[in-house]
N, C-alpha and C. Protein backbone atom coordinates (compact mmCIF):
# COMPACT_ATOMS: atom_id res chain seq x y z
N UNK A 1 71.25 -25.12 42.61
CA UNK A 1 72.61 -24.97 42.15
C UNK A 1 72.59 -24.72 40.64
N UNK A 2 73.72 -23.87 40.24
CA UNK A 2 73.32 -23.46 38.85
C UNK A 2 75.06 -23.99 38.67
N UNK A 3 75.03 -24.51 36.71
CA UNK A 3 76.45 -24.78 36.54
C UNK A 3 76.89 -24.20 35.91
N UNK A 4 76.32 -22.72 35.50
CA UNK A 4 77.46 -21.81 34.93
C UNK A 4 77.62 -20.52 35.90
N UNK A 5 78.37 -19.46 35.34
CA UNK A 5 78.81 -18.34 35.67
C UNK A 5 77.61 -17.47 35.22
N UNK A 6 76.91 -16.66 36.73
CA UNK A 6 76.41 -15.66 35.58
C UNK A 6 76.35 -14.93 34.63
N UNK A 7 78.18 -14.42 34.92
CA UNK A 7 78.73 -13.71 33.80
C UNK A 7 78.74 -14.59 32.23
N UNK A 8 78.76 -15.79 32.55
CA UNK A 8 78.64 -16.31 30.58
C UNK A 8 77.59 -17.05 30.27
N UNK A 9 76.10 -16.66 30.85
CA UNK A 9 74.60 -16.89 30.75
C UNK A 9 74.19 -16.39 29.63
N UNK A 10 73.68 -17.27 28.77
CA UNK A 10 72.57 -16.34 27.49
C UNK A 10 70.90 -16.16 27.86
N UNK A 11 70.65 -15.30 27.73
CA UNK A 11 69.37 -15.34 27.90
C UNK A 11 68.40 -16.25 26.83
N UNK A 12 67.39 -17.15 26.89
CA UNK A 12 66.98 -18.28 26.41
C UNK A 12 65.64 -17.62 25.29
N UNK A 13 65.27 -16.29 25.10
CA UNK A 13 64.69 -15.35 24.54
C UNK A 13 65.11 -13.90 24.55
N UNK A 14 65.46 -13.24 23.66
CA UNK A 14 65.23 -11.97 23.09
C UNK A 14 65.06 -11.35 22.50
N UNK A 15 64.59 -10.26 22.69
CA UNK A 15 64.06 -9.31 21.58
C UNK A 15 65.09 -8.54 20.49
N UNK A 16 66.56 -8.82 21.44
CA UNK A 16 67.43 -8.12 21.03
C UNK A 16 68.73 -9.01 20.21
N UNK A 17 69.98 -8.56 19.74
CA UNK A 17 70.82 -9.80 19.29
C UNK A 17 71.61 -9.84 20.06
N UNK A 18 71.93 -11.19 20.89
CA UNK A 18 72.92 -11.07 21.97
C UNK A 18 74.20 -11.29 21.83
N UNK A 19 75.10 -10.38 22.58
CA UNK A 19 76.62 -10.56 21.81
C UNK A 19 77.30 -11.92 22.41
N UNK A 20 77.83 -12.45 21.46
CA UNK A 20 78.62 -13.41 21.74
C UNK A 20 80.11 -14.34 21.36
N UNK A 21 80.59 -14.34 22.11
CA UNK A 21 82.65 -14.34 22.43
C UNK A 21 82.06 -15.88 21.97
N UNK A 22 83.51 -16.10 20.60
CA UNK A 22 83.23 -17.28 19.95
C UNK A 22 84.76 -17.42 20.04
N UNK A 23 85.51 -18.60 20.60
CA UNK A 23 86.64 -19.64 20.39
C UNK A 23 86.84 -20.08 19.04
N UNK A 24 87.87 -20.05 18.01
CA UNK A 24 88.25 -20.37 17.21
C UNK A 24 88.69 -21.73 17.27
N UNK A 25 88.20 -22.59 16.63
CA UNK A 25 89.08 -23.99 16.88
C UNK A 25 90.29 -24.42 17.71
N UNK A 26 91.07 -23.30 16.90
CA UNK A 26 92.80 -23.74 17.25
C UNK A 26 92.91 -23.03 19.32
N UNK A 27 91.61 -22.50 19.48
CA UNK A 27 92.31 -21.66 20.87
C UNK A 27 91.62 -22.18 22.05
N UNK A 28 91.13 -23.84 21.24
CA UNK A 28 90.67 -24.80 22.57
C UNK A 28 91.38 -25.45 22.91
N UNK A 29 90.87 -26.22 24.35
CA UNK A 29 91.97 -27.22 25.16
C UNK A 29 92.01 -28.36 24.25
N UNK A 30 93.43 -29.22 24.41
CA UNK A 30 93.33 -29.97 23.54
C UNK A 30 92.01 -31.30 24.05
N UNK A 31 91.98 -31.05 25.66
CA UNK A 31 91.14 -31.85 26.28
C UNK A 31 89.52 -31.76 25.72
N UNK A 32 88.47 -30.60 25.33
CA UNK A 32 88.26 -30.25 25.32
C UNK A 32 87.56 -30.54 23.46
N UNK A 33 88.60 -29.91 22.86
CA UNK A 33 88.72 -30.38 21.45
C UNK A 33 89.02 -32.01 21.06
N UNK A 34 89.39 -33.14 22.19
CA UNK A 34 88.92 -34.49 21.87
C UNK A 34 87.58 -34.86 22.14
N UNK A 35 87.23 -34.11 23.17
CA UNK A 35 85.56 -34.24 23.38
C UNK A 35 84.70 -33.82 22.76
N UNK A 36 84.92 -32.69 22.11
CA UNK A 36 84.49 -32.19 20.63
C UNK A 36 84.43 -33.36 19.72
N UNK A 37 85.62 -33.95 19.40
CA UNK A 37 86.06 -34.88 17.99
C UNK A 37 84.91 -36.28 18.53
N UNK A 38 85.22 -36.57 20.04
CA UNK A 38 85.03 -37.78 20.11
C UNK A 38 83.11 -37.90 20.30
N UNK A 39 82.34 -36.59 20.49
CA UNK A 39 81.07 -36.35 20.11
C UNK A 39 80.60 -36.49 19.05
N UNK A 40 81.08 -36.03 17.97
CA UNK A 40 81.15 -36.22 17.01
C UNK A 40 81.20 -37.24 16.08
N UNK A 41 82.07 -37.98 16.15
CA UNK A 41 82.57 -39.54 15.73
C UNK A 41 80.62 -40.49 16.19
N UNK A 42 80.92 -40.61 17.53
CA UNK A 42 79.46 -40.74 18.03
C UNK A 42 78.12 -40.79 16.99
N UNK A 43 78.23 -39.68 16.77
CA UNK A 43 77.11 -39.08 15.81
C UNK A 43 76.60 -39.47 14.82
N UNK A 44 78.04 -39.76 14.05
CA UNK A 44 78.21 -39.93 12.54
C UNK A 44 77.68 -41.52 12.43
N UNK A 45 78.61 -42.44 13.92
CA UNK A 45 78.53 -43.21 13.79
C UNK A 45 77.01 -44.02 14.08
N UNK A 46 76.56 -43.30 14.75
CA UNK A 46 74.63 -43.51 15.18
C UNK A 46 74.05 -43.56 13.83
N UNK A 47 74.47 -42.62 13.13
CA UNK A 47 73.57 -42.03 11.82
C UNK A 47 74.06 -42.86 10.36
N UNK A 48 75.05 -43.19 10.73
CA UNK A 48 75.57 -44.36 9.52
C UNK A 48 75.48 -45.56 9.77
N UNK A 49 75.15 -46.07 10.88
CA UNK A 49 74.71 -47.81 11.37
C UNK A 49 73.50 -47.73 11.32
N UNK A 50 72.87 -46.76 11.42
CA UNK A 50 71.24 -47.08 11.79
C UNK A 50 70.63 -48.06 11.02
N UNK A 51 69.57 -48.62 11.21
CA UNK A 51 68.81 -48.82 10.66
C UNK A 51 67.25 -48.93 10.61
N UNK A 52 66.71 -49.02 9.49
CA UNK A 52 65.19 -49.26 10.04
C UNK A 52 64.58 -50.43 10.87
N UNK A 53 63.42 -49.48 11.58
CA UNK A 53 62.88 -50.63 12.86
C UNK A 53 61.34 -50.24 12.76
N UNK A 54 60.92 -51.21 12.92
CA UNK A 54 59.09 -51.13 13.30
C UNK A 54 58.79 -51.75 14.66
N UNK A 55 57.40 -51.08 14.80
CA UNK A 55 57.20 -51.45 16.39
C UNK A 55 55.51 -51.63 16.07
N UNK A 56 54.71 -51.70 16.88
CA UNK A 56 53.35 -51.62 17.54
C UNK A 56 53.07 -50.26 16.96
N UNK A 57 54.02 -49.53 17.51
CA UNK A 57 53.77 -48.06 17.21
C UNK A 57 53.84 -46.97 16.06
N UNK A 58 54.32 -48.19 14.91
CA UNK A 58 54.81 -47.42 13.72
C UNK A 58 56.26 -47.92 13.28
N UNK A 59 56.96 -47.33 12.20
CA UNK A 59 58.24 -47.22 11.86
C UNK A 59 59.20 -46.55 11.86
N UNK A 60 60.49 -46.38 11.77
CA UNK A 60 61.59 -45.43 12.27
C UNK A 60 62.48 -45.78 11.29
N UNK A 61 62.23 -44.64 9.70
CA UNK A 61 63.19 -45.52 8.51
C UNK A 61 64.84 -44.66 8.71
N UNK A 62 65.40 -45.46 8.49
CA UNK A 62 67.25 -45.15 8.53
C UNK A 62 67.47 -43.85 7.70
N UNK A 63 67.67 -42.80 7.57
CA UNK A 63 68.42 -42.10 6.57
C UNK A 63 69.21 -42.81 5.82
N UNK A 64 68.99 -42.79 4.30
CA UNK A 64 69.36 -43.68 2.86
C UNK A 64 70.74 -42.90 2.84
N UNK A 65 72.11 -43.60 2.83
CA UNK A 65 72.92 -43.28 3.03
C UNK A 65 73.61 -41.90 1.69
N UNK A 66 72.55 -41.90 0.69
CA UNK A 66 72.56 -41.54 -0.31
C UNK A 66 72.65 -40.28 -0.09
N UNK A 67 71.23 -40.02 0.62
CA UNK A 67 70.85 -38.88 1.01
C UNK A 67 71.54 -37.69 2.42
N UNK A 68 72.19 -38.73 3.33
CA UNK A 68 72.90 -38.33 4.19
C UNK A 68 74.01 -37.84 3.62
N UNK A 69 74.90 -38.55 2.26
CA UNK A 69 76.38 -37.66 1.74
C UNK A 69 75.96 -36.58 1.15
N UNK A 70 74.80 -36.43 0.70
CA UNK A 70 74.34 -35.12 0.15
C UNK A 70 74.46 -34.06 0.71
N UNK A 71 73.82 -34.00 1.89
CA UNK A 71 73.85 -33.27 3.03
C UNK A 71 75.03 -32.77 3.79
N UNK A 72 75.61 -33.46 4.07
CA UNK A 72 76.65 -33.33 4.34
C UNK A 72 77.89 -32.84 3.42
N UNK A 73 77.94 -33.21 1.99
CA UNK A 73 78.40 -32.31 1.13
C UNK A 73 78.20 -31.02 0.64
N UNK A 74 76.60 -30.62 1.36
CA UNK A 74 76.25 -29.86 1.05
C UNK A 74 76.85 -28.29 1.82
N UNK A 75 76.49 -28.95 2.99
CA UNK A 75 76.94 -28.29 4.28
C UNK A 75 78.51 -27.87 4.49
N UNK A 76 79.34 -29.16 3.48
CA UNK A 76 80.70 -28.69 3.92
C UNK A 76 81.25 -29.49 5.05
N UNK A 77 80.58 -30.52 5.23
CA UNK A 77 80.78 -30.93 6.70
C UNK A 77 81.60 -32.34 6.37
N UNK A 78 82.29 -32.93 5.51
CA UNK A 78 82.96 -33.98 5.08
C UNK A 78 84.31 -33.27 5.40
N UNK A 79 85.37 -34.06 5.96
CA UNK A 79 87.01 -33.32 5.88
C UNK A 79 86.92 -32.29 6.21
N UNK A 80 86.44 -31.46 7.33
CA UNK A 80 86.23 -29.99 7.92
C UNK A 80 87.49 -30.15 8.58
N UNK A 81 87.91 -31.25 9.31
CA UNK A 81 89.31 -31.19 10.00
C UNK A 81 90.82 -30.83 9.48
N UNK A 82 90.55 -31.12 8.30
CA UNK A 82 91.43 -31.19 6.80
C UNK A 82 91.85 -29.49 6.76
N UNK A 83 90.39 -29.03 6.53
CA UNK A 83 90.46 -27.61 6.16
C UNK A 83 90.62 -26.11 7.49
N UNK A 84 91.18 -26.45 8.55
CA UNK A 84 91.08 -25.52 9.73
C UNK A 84 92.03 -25.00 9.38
N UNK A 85 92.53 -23.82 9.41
CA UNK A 85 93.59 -23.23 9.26
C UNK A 85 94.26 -22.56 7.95
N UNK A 86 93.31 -22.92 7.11
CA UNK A 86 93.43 -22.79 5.63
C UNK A 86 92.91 -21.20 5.31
């Protein structure tokens, strides 16, 4: 069983550039666009609680929160919700 349409399949390699039909923010479901927001939130929130952990196996250090607003300022990605439509 496959869960898309063949018709809106990307091919997973090519040689070529494949065309592709992009949704503008504003022309999603609102259902759709909370699952967006609420993925999101998720994310931020994984990546801003973390913290460091050691094991047997080594260590797993937190991103320094320092370094994460950087990034994210960098990118543009702070208040993006702010700015849609602008």
């Amino acid at each position: 069983m496959v869960s898309t349409n063949p018709n809106v399949r990307k091919p997973r390699v090519s040689e070529v550039p494949v065309p592709l039909e992009v949704l503008v923010n504003e022309s999603m479901t609102p259902l759709f666009a909370a699952t967006a927001g609420a993925t999101e939130e998720a994310i931020y929130s994984a990546i801003f609680k973390a913290t460091t952990i050691s094991s047997s196996r080594g260590e797993l250090r937190a991103i320094p929160l320092k370094d994460l607003m950087s990034v994210l300022e960098k990118y543009q990605s702070l208040n993006w919700d702010q700015t849609i439509g602008k």
